[in-house]
C-alpha atoms as a PDB file:
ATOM      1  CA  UNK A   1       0.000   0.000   0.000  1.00  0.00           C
ATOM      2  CA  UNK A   2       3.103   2.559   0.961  1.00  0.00           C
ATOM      3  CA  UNK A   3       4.957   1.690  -2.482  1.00  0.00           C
ATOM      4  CA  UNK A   4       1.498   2.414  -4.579  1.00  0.00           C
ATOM      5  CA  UNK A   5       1.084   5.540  -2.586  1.00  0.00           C
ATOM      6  CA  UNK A   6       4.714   6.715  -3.156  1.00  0.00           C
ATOM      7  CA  UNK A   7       4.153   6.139  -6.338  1.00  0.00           C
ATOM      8  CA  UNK A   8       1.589   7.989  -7.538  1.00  0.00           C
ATOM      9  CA  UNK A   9       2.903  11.088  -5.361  1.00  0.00           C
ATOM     10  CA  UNK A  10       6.072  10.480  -7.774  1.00  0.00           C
ATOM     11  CA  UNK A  11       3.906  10.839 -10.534  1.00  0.00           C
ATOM     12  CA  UNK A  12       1.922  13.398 -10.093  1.00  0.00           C
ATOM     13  CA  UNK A  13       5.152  15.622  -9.100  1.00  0.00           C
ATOM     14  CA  UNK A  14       6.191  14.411 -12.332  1.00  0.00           C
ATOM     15  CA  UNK A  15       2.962  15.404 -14.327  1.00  0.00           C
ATOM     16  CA  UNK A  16       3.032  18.842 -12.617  1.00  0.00           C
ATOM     17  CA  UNK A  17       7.139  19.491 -13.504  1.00  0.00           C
ATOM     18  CA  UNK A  18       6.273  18.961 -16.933  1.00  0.00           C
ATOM     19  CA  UNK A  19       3.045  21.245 -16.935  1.00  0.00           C
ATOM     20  CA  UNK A  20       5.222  24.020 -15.314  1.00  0.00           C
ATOM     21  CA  UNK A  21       7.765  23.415 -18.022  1.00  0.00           C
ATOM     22  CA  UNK A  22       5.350  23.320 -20.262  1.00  0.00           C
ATOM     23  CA  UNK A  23       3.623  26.562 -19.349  1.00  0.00           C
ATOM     24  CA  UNK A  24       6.649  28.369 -19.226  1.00  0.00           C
ATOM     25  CA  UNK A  25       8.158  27.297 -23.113  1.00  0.00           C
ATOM     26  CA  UNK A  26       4.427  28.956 -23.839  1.00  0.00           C
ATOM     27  CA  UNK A  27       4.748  32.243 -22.581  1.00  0.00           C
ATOM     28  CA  UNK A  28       8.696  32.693 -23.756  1.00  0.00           C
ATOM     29  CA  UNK A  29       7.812  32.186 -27.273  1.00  0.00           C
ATOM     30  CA  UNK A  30       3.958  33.306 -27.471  1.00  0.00           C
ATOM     31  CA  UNK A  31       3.964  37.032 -29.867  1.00  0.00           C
ATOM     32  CA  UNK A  32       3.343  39.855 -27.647  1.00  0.00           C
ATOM     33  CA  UNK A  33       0.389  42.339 -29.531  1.00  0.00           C
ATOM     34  CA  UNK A  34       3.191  44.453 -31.592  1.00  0.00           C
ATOM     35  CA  UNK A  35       4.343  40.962 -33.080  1.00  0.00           C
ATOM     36  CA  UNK A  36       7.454  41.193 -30.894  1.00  0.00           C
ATOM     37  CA  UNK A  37       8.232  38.135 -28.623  1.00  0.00           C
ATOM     38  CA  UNK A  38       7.747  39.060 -24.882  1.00  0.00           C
ATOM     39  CA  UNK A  39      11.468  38.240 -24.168  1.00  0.00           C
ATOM     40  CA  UNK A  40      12.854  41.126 -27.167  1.00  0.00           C
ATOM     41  CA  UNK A  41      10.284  43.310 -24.859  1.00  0.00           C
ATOM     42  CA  UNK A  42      12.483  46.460 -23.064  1.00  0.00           C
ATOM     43  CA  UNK A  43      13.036  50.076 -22.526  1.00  0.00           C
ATOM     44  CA  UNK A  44      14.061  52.709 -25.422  1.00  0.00           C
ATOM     45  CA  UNK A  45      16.710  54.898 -25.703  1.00  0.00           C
ATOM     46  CA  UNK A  46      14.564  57.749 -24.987  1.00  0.00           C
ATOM     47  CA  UNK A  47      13.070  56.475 -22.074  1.00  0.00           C
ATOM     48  CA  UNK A  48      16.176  55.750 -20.779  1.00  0.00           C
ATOM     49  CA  UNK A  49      17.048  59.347 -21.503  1.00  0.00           C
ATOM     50  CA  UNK A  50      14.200  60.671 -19.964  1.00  0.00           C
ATOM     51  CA  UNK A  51      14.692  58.982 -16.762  1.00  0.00           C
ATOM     52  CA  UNK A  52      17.745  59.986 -16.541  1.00  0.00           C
ATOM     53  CA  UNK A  53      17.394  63.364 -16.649  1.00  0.00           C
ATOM     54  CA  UNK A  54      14.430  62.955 -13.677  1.00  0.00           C
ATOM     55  CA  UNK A  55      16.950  61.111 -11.918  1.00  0.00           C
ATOM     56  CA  UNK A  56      19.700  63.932 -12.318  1.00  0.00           C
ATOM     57  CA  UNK A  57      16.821  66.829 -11.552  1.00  0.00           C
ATOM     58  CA  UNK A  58      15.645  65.012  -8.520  1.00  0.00           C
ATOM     59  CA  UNK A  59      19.382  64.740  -7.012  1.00  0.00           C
ATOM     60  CA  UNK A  60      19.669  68.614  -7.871  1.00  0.00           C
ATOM     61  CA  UNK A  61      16.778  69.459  -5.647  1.00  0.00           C
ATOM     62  CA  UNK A  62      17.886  67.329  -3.306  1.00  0.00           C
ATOM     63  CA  UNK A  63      21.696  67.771  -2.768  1.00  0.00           C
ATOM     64  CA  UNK A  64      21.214  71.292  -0.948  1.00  0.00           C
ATOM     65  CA  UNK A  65      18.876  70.316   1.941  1.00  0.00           C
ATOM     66  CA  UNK A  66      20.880  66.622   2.120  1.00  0.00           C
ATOM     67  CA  UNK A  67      24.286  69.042   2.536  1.00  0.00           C
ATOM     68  CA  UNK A  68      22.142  71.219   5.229  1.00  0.00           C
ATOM     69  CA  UNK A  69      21.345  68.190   7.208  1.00  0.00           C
ATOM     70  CA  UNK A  70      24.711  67.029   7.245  1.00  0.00           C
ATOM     71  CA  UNK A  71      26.139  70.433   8.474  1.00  0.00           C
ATOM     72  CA  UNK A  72      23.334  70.399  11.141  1.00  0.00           C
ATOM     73  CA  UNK A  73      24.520  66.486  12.282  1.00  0.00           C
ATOM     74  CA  UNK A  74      27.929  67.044  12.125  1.00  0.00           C
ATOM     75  CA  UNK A  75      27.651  71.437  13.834  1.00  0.00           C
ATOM     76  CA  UNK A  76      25.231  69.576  17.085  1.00  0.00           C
ATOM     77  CA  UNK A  77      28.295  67.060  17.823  1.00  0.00           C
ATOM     78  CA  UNK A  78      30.976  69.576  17.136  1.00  0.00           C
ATOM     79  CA  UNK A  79      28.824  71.514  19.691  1.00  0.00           C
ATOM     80  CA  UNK A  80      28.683  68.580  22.214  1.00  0.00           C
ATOM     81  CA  UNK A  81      32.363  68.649  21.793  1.00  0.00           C
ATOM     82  CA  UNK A  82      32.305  72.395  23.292  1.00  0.00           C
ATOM     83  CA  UNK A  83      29.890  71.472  25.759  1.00  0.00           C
ATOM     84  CA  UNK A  84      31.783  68.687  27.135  1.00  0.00           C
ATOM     85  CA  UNK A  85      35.347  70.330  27.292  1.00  0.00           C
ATOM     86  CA  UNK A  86      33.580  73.587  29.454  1.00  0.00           C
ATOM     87  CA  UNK A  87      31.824  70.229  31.636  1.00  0.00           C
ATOM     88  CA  UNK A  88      35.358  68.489  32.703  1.00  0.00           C
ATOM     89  CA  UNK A  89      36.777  71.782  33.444  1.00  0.00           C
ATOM     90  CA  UNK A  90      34.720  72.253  36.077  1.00  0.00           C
ATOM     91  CA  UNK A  91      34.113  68.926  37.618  1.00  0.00           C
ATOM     92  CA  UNK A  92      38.307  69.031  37.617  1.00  0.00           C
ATOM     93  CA  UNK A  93      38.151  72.192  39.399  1.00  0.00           C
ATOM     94  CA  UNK A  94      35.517  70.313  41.770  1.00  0.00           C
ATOM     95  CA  UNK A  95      37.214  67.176  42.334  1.00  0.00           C
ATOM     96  CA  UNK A  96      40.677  68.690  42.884  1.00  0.00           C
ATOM     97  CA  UNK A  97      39.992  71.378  45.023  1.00  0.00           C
ATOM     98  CA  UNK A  98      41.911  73.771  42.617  1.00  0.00           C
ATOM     99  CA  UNK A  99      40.916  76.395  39.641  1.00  0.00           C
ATOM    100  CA  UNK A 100      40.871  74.905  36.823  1.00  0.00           C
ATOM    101  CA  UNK A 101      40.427  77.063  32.901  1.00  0.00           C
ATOM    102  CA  UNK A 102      38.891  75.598  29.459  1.00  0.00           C
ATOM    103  CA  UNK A 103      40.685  77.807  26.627  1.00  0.00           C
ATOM    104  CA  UNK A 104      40.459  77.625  23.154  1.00  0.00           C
ATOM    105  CA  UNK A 105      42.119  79.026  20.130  1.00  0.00           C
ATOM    106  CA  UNK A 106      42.754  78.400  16.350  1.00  0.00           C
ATOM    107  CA  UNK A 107      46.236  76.676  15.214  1.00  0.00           C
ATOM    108  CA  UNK A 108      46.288  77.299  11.390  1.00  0.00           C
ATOM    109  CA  UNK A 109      42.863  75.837  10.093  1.00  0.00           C
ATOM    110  CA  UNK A 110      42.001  73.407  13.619  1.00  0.00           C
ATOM    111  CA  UNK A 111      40.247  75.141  16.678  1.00  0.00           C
ATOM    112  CA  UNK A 112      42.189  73.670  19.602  1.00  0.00           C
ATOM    113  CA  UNK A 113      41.084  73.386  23.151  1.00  0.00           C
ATOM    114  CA  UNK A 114      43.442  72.990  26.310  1.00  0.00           C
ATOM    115  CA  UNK A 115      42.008  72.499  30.048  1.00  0.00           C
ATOM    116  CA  UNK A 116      44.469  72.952  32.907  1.00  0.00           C
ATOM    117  CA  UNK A 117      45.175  74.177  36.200  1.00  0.00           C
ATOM    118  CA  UNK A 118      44.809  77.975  36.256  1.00  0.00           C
ATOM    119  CA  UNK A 119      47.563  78.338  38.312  1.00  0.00           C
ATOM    120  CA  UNK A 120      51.476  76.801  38.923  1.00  0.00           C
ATOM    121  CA  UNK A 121      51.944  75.248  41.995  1.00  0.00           C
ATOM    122  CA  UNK A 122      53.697  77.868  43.319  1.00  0.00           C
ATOM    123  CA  UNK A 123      50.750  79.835  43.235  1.00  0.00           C
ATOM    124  CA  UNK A 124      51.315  82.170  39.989  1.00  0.00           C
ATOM    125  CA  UNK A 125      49.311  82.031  37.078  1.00  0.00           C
ATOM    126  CA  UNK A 126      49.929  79.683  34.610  1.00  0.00           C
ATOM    127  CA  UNK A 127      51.319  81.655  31.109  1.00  0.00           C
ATOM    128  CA  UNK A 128      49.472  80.606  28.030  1.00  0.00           C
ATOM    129  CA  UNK A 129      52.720  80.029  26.393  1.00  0.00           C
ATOM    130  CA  UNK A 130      53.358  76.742  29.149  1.00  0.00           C
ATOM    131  CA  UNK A 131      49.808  75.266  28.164  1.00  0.00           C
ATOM    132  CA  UNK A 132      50.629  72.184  27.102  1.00  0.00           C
ATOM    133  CA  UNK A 133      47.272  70.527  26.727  1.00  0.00           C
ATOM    134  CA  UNK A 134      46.203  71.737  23.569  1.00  0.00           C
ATOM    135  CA  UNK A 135      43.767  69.267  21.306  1.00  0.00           C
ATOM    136  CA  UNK A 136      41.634  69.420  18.032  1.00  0.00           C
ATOM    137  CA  UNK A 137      38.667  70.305  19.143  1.00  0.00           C
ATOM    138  CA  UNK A 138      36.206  67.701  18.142  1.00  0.00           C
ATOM    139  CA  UNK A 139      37.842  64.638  17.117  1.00  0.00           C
ATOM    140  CA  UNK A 140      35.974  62.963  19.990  1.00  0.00           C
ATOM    141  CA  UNK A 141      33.330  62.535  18.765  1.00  0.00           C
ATOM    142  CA  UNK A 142      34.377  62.304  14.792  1.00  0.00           C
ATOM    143  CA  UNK A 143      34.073  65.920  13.877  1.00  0.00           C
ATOM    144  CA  UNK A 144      36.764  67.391  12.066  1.00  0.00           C
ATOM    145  CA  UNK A 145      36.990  71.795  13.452  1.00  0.00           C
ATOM    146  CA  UNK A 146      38.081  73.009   9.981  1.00  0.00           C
ATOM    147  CA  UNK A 147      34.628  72.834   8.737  1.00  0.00           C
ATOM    148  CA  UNK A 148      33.586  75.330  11.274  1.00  0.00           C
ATOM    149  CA  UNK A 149      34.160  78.722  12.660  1.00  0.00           C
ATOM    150  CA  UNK A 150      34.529  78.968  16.722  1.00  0.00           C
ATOM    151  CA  UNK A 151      34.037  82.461  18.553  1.00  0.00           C
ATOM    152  CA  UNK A 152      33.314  83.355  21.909  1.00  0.00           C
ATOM    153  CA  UNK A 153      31.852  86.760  23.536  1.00  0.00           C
ATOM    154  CA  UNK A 154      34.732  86.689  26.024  1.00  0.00           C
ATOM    155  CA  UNK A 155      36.652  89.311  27.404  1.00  0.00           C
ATOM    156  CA  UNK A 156      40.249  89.084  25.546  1.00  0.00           C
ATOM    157  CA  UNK A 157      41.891  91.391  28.893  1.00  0.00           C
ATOM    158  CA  UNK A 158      39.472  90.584  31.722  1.00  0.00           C
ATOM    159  CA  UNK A 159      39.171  86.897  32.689  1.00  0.00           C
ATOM    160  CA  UNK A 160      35.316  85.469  32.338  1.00  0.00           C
ATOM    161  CA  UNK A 161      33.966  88.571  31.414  1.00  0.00           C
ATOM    162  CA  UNK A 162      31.248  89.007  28.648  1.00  0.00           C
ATOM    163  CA  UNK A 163      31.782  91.504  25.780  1.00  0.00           C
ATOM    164  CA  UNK A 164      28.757  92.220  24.031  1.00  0.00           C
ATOM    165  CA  UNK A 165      29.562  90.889  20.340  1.00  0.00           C
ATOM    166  CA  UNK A 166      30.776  87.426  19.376  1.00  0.00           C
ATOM    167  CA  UNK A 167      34.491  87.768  18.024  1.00  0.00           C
ATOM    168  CA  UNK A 168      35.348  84.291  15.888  1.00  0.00           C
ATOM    169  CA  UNK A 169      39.167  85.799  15.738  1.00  0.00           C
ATOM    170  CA  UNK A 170      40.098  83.037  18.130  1.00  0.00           C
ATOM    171  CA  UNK A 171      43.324  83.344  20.238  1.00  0.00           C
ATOM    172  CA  UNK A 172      44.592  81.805  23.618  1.00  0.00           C
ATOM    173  CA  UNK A 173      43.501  84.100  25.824  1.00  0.00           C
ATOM    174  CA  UNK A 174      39.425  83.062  25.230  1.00  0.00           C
ATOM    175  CA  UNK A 175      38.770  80.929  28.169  1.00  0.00           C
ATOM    176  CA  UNK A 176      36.664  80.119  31.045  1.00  0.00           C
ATOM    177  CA  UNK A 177      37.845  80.036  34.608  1.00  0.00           C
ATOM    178  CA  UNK A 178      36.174  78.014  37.492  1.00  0.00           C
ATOM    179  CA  UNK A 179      37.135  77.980  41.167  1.00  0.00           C
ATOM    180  CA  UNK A 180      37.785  75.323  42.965  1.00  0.00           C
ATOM    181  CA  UNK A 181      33.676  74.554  43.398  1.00  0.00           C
ATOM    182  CA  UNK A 182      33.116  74.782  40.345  1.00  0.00           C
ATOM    183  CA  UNK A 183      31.948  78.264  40.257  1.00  0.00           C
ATOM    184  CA  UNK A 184      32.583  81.923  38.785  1.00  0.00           C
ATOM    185  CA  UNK A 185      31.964  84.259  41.811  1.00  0.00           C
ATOM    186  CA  UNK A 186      33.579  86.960  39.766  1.00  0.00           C
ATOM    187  CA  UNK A 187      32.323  86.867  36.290  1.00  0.00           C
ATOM    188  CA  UNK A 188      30.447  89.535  34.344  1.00  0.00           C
ATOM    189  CA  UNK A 189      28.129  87.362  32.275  1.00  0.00           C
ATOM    190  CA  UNK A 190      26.225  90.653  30.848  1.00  0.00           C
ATOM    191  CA  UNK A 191      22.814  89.826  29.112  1.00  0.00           C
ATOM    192  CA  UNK A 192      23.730  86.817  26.994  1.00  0.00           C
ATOM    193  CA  UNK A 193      26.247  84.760  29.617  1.00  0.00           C
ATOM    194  CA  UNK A 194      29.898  83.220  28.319  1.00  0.00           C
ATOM    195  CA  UNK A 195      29.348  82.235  24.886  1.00  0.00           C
ATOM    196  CA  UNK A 196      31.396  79.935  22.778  1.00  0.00           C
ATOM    197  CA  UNK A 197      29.666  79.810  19.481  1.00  0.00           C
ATOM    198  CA  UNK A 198      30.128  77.303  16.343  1.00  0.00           C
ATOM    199  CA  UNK A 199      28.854  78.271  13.436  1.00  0.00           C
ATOM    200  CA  UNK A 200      28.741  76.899   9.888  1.00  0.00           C
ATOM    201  CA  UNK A 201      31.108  79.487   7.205  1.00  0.00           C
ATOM    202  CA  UNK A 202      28.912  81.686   5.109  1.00  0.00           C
ATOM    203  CA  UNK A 203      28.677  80.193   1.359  1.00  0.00           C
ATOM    204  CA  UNK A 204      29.770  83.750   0.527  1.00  0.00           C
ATOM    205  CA  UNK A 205      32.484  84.503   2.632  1.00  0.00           C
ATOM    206  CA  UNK A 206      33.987  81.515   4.419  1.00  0.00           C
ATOM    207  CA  UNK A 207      35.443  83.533   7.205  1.00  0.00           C
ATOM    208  CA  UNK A 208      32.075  85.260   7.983  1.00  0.00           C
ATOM    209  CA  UNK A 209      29.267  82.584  10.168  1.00  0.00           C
ATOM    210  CA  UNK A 210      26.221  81.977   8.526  1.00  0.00           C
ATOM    211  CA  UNK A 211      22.601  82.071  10.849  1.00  0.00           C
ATOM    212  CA  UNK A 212      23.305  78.022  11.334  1.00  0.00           C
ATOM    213  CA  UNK A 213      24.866  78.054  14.708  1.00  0.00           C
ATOM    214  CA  UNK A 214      24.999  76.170  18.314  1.00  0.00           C
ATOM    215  CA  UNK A 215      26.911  77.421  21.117  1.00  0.00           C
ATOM    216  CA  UNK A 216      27.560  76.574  24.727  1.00  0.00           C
ATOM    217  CA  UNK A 217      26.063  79.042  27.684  1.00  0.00           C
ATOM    218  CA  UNK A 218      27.429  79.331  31.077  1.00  0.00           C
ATOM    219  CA  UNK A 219      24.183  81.648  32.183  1.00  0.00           C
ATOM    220  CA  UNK A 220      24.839  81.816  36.236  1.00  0.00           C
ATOM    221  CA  UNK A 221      27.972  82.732  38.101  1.00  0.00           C
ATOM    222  CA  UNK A 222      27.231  79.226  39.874  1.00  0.00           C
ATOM    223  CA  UNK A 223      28.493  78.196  36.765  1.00  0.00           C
ATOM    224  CA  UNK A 224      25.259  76.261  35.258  1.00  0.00           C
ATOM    225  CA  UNK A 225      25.717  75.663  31.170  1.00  0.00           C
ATOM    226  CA  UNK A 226      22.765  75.698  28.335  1.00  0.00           C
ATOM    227  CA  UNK A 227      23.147  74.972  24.818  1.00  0.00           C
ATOM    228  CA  UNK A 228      21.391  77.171  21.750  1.00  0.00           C
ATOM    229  CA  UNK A 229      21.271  77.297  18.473  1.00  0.00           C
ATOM    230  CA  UNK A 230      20.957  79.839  15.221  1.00  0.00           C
ATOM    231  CA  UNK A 231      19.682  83.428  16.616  1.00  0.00           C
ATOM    232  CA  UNK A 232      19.903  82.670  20.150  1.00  0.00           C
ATOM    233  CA  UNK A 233      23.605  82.503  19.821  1.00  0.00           C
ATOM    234  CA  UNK A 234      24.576  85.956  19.393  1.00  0.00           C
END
């Protein structure tokens, strides 16, 4: 009974391979209505012209806001970069009892930071020329600082003190000072707080920022940071 039952299973696999064969040898070679067989059946060499022309007008439209969204990605991480350098400087300051600066400046085309003891341990000040901490700024977290501009609103002669424009000719002596809890009892934060501001170069004039911006706050002489963006940078 098994062996009669396998058997006719074999053959009607059998019957239905050749069918399928079958049905498929019919619709290669069956005439398609313009007496051309369906396999000869494809595009022209207009249409392929014409759809590649909506291809290339599509990827115009599109390349300016795909480039914008990339700036914005890669300006919030260069700004996290900013955020997190002013962050250990003061959790230093706290956990070693000691003040403790954040300074940045530009090195050719690379914004650099450095974060170090304010002072020698003799008690004087430490010159900018002994800094000896300097980094790229951003390579953290994959950003490369050339593609940006850096400025800051602080005081180039008096130490965390607001000025009321953002300057983006960067030197050594922009920085941020915190006491030894962290604080700025001292500071002059104005109306706008310490401000170090990234900004994406104008398309016009790459020295110049254009409105895309972040930047880091330090709003309270307690020493409490906020981030911004675009017109709320100044």
């Amino acid at each position: 009974m098994a062996n009669i039952l396998s058997l006719r299973l074999l053959n009607y696999f059998h019957l239905h391979s050749r069918k399928t064969k079958l049905k498929q040898q019919y619709l290669a070679n069956r005439p398609s209505t313009n007496g051309y067989k369906q396999q000869d059946a494809g595009f022209s060499l207009i249409e392929l012209i014409v759809v590649l022309l909506l291809v290339g007008i599509l990827a115009a439209i599109a390349a300016p806001g795909w480039a914008a969204f990339v700036n914005r990605q890669r300006i919030n991480k260069f700004n996290d970069a900013v955020f997190a350098a002013l962050q250990e400087a003061q959790r230093e300051a706290k956990n070693k009892k000691l003040s403790y600066s954040v300074s940045f400046r530009k090195n050719s085309t690379t914004q650099e930071v450095a974060i170090f003891p304010t002072k020698k341990s003799d008690g004087s000040n430490l010159p900018l020329a002994e800094i000896s901490t300097w980094k790229p700024l951003g390579t953290d977290v994959g950003v490369s600082s050339d593609k940006f501009l850096l400025g800051t609103n602080l005081n180039s002669t008096t130490e965390n003190t607001a000025d009321s424009t953002v300057s983006y000719s960067l030197n050594a002596s922009a920085k941020i000072t915190f006491d030894y809890m962290g604080t700025l009892p001292n500071a002059s934060l104005g109306t706008s707080g310490l401000q170090i501001v990234a900004a994406v170069p104008s398309s016009a004039n790459p020295t110049s920022p254009s409105s895309v911006k972040r930047c880091v706050i330090v709003k309270t002489l307690l020493g409490s940071m906020v981030t911004a963006k675009d017109n709320n940078c100044s």
